[in-house]
PDB file of N, CA and C in Angstrom:
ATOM      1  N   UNK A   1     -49.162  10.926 -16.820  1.00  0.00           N
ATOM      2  CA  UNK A   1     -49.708  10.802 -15.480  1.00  0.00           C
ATOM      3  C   UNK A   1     -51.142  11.321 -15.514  1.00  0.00           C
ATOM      4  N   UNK A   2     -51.778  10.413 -14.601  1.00  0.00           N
ATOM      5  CA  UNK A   2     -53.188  10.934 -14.931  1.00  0.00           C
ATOM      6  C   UNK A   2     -53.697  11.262 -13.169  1.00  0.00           C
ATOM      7  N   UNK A   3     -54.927  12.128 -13.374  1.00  0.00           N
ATOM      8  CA  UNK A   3     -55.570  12.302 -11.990  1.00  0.00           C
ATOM      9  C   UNK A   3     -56.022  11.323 -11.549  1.00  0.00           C
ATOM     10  N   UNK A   4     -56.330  10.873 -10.464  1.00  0.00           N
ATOM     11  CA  UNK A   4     -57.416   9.479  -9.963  1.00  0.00           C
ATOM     12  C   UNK A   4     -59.212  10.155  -9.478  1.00  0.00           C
ATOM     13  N   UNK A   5     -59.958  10.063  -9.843  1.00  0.00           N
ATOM     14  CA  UNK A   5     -60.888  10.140  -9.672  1.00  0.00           C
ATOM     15  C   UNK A   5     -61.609   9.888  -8.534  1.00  0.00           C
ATOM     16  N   UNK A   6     -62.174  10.552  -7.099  1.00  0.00           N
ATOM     17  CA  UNK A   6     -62.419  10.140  -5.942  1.00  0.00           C
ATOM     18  C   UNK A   6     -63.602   9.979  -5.892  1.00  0.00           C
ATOM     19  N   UNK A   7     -64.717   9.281  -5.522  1.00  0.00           N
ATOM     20  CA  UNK A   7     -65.783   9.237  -5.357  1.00  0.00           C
ATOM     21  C   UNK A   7     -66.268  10.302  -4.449  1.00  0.00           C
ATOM     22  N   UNK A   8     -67.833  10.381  -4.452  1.00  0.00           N
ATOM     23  CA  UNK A   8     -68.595  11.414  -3.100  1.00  0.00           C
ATOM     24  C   UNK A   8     -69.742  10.938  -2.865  1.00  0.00           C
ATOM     25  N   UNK A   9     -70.324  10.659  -2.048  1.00  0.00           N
ATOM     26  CA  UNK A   9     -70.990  10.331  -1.316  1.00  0.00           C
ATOM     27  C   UNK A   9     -72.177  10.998  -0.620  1.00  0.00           C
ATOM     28  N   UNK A  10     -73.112  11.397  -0.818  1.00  0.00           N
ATOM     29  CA  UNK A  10     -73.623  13.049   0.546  1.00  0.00           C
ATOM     30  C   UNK A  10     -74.683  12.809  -0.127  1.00  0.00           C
ATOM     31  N   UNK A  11     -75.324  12.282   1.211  1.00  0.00           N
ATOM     32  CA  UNK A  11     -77.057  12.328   1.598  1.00  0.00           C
ATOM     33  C   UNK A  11     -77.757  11.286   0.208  1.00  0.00           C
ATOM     34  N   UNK A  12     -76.847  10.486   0.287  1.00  0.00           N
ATOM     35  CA  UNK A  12     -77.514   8.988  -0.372  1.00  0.00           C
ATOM     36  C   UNK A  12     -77.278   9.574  -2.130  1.00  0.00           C
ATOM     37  N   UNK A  13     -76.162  10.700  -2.587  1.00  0.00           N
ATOM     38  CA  UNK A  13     -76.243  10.719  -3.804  1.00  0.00           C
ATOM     39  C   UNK A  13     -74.575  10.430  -3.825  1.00  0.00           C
ATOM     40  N   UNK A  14     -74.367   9.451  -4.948  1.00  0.00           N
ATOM     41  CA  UNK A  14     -73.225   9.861  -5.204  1.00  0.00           C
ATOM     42  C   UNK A  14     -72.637  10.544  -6.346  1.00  0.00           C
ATOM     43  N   UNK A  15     -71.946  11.202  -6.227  1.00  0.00           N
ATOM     44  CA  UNK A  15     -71.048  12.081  -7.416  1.00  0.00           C
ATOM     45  C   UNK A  15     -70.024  10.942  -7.980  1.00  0.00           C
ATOM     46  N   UNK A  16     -69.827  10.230  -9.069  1.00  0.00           N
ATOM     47  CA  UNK A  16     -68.477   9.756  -9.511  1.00  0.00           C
ATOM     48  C   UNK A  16     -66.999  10.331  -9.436  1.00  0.00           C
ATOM     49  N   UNK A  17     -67.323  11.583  -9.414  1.00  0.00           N
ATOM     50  CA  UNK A  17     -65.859  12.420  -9.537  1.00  0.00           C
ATOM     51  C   UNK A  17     -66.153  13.642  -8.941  1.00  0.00           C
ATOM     52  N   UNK A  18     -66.269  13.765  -7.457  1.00  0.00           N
ATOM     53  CA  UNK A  18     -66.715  14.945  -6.343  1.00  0.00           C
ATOM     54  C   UNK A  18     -65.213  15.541  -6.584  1.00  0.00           C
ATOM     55  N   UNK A  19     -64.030  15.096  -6.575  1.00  0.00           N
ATOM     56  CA  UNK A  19     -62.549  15.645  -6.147  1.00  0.00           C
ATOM     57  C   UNK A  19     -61.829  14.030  -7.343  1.00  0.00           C
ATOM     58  N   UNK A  20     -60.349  15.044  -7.092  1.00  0.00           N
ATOM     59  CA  UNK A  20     -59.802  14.262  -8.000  1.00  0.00           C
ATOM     60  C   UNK A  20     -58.610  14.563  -7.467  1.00  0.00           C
ATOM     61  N   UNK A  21     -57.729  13.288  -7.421  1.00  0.00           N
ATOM     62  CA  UNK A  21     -56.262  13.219  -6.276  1.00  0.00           C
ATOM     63  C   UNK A  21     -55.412  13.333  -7.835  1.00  0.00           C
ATOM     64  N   UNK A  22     -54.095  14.391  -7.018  1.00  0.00           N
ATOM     65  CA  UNK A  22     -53.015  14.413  -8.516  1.00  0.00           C
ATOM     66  C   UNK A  22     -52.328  12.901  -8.463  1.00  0.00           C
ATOM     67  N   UNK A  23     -51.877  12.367  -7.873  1.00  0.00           N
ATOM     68  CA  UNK A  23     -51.366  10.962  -7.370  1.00  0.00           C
ATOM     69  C   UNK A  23     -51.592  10.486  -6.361  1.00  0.00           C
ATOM     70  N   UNK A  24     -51.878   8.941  -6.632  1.00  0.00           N
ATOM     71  CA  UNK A  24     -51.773   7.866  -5.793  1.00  0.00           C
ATOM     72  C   UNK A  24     -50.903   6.887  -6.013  1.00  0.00           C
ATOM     73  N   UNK A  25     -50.258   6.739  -4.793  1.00  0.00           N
ATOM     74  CA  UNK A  25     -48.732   5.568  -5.383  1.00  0.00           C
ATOM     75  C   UNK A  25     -49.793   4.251  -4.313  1.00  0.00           C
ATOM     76  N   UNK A  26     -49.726   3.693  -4.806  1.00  0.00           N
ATOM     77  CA  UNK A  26     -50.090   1.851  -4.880  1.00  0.00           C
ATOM     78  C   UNK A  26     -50.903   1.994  -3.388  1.00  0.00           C
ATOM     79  N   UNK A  27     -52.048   3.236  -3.838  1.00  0.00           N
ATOM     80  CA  UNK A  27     -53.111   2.728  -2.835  1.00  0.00           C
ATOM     81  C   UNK A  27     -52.862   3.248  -1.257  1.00  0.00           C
ATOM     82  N   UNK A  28     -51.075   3.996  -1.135  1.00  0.00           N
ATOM     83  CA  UNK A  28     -50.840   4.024   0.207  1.00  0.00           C
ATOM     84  C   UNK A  28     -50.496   5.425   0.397  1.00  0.00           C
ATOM     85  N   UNK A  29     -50.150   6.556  -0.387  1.00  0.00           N
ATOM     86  CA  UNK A  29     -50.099   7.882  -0.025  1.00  0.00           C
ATOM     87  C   UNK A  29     -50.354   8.724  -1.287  1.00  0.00           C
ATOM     88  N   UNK A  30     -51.055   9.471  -0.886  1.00  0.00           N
ATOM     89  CA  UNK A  30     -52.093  10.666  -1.788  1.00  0.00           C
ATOM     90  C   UNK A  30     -50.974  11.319  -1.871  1.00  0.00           C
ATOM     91  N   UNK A  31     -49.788  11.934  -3.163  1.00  0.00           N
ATOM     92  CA  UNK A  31     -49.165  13.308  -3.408  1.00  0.00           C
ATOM     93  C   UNK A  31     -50.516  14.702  -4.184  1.00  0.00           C
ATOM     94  N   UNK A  32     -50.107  15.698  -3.357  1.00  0.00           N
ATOM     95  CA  UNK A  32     -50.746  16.796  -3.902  1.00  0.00           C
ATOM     96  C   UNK A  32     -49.364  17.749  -4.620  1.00  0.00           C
ATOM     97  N   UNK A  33     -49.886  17.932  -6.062  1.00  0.00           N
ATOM     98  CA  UNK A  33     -48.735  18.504  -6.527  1.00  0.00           C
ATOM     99  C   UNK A  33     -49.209  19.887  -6.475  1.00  0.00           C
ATOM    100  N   UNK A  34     -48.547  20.785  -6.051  1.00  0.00           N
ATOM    101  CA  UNK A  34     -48.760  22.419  -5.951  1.00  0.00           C
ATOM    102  C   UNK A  34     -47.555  23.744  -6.298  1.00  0.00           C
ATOM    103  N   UNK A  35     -48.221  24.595  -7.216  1.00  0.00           N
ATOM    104  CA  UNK A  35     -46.857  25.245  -7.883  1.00  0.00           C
ATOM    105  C   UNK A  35     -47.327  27.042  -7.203  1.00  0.00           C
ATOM    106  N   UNK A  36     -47.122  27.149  -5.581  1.00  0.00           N
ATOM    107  CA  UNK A  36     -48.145  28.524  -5.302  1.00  0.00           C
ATOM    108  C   UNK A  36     -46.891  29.255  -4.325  1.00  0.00           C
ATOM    109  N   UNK A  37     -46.986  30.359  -4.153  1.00  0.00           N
ATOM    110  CA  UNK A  37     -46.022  31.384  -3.285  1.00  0.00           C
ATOM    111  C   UNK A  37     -45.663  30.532  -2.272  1.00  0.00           C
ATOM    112  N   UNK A  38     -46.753  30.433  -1.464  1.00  0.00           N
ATOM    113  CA  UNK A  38     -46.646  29.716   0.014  1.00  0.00           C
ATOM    114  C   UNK A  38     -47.634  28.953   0.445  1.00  0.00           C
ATOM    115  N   UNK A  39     -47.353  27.589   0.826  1.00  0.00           N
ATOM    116  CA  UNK A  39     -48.343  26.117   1.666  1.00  0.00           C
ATOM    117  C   UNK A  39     -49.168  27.272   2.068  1.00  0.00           C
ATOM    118  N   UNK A  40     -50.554  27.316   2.125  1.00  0.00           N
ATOM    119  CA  UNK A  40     -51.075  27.643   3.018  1.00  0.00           C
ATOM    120  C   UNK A  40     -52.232  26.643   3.939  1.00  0.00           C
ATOM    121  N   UNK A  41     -52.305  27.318   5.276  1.00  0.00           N
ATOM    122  CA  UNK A  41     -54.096  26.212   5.423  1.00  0.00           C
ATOM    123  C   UNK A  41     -54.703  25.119   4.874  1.00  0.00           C
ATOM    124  N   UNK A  42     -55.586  26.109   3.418  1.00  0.00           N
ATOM    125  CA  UNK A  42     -56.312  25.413   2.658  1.00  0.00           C
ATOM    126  C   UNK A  42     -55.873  24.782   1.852  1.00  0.00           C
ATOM    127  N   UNK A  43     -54.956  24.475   1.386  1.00  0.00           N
ATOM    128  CA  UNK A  43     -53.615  23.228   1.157  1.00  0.00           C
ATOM    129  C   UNK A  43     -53.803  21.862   1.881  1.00  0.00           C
ATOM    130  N   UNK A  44     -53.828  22.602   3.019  1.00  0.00           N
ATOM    131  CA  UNK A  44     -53.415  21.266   3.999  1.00  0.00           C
ATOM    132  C   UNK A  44     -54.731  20.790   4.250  1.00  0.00           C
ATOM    133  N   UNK A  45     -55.617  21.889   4.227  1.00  0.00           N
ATOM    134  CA  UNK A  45     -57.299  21.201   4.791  1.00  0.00           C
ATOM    135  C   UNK A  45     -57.615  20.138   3.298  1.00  0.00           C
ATOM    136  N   UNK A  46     -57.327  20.786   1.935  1.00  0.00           N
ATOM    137  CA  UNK A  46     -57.838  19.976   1.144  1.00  0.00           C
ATOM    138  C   UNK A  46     -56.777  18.312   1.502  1.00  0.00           C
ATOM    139  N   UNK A  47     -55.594  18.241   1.465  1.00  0.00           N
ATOM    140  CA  UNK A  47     -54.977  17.518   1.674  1.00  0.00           C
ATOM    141  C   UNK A  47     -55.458  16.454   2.333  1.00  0.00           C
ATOM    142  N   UNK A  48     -56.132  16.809   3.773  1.00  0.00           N
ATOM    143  CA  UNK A  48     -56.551  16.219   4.965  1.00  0.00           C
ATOM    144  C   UNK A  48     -58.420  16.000   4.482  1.00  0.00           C
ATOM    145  N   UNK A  49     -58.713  16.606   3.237  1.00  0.00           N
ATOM    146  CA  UNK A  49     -60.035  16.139   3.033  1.00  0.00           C
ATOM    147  C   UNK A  49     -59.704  14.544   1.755  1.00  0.00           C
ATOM    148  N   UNK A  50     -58.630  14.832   0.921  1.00  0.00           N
ATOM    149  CA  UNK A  50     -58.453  13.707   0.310  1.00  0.00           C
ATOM    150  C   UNK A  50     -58.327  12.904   1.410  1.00  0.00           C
ATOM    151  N   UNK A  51     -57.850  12.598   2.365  1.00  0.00           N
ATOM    152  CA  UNK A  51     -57.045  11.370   3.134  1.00  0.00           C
ATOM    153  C   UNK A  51     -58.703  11.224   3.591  1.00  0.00           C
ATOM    154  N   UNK A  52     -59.294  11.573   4.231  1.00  0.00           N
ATOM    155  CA  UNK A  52     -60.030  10.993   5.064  1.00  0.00           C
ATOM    156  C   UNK A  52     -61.052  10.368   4.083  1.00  0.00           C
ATOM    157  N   UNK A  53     -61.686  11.203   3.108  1.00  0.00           N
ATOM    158  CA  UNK A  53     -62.480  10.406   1.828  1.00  0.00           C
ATOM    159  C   UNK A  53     -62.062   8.961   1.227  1.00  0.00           C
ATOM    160  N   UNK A  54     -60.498   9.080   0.860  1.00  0.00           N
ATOM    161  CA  UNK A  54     -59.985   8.254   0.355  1.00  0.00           C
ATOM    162  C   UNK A  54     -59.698   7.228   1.502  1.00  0.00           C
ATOM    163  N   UNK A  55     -59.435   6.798   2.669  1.00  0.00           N
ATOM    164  CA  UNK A  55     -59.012   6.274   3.948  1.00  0.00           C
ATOM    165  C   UNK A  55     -57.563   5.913   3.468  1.00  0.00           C
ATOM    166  N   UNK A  56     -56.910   6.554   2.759  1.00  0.00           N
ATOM    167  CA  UNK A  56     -55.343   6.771   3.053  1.00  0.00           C
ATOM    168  C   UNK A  56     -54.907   7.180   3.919  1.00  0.00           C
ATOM    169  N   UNK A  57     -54.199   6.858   4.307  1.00  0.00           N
ATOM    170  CA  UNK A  57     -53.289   7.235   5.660  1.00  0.00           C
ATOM    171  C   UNK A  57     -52.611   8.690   5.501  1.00  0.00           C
ATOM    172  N   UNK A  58     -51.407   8.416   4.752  1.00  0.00           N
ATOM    173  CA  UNK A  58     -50.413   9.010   4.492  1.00  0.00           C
ATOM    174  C   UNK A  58     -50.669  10.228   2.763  1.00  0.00           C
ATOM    175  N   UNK A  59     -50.008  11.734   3.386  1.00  0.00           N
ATOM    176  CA  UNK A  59     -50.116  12.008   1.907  1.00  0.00           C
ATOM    177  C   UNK A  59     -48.847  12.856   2.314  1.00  0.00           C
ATOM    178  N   UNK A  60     -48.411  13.479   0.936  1.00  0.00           N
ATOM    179  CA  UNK A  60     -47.532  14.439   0.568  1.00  0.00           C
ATOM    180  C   UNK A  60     -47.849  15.444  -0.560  1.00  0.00           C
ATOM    181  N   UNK A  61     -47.201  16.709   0.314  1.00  0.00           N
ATOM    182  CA  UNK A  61     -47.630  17.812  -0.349  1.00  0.00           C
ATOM    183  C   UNK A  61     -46.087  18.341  -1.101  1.00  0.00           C
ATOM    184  N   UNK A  62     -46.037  18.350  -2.334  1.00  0.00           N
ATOM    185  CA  UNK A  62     -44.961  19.022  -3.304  1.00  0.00           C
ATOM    186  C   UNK A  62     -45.730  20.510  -3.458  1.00  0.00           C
ATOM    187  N   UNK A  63     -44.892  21.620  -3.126  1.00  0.00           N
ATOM    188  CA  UNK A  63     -44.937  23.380  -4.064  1.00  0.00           C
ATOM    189  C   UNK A  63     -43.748  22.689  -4.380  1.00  0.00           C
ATOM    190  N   UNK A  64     -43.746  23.326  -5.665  1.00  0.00           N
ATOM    191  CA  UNK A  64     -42.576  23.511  -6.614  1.00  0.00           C
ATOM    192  C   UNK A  64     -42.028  24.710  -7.193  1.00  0.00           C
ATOM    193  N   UNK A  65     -42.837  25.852  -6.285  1.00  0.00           N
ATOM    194  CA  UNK A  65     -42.532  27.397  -6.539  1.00  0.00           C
ATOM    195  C   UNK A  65     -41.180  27.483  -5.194  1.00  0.00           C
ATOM    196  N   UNK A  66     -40.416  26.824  -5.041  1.00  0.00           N
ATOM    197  CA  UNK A  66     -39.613  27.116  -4.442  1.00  0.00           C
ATOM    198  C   UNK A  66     -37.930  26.874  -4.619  1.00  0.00           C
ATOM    199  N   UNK A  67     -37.015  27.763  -4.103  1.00  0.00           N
ATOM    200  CA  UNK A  67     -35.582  27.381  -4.737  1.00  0.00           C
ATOM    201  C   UNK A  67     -35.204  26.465  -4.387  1.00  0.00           C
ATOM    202  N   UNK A  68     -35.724  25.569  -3.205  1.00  0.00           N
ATOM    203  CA  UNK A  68     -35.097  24.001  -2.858  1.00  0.00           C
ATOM    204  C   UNK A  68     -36.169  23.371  -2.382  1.00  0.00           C
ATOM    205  N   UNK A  69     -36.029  22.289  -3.162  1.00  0.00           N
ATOM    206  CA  UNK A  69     -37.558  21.577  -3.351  1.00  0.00           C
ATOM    207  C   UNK A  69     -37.793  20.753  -1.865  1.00  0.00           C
ATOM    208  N   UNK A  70     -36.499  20.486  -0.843  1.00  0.00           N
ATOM    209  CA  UNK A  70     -37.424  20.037   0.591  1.00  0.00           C
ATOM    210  C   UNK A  70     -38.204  20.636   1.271  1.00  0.00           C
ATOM    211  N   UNK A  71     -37.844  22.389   0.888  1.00  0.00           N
ATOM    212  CA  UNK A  71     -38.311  23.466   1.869  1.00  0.00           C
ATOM    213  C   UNK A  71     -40.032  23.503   1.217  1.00  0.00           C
ATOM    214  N   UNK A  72     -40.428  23.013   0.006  1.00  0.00           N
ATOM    215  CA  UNK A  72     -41.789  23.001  -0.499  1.00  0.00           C
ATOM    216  C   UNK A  72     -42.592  21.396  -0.432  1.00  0.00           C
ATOM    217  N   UNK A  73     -41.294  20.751   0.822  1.00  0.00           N
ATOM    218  CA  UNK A  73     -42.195  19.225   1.356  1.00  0.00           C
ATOM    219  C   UNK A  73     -43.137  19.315   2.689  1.00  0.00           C
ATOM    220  N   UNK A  74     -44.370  19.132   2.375  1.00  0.00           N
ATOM    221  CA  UNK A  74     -45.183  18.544   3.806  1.00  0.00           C
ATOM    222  C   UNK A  74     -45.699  16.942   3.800  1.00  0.00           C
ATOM    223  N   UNK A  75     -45.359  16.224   4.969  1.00  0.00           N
ATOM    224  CA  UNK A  75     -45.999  15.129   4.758  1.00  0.00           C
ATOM    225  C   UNK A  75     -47.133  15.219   5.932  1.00  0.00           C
ATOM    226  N   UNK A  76     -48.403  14.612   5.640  1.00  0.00           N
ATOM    227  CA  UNK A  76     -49.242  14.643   6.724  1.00  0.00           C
ATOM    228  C   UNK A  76     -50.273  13.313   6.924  1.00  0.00           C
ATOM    229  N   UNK A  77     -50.063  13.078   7.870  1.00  0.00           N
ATOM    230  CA  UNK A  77     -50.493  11.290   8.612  1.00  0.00           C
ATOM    231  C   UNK A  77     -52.101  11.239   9.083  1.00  0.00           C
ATOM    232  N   UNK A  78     -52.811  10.336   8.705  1.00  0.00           N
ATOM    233  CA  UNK A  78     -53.865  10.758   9.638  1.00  0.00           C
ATOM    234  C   UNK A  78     -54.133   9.699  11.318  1.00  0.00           C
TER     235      UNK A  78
END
């Protein structure tokens, strides 16, 4: 599995690889894979900065630091 590479954009320069999404399934939801104590915030803000860069709609957030892996699901829509 590989990262996808996001473009950037800012003030007429672009960066080829500003951010880099852990998965994209066929173009329609960004997964962020995360292995940390607890979701926090800045989780969700980066989350919500892939979607809007990328104009994906839909993403999902996996922690996998947890004993049951629904309780480490967020999905978030834009």
């Amino acid at each position: 599995m590989r990262q996808k590479p996001l473009p950037l954009v800012y003030k007429g320069l672009k960066l080829d690889c500003g951010y880099r999404l852990d998965v994209v399934v066929e173009n329609r939801v960004v997964v962020e894979l995360k292995t940390v104590d607890t979701l926090l915030p800045i989780h969700e803000a980066q989350l919500l900065t892939y979607l809007k860069l990328s104009g994906i709609r839909t993403g999902l957030m996996f922690n996998f630091n947890v004993p049951v892996l629904k309780d480490g699901l967020r999905r978030m829509v834009l």
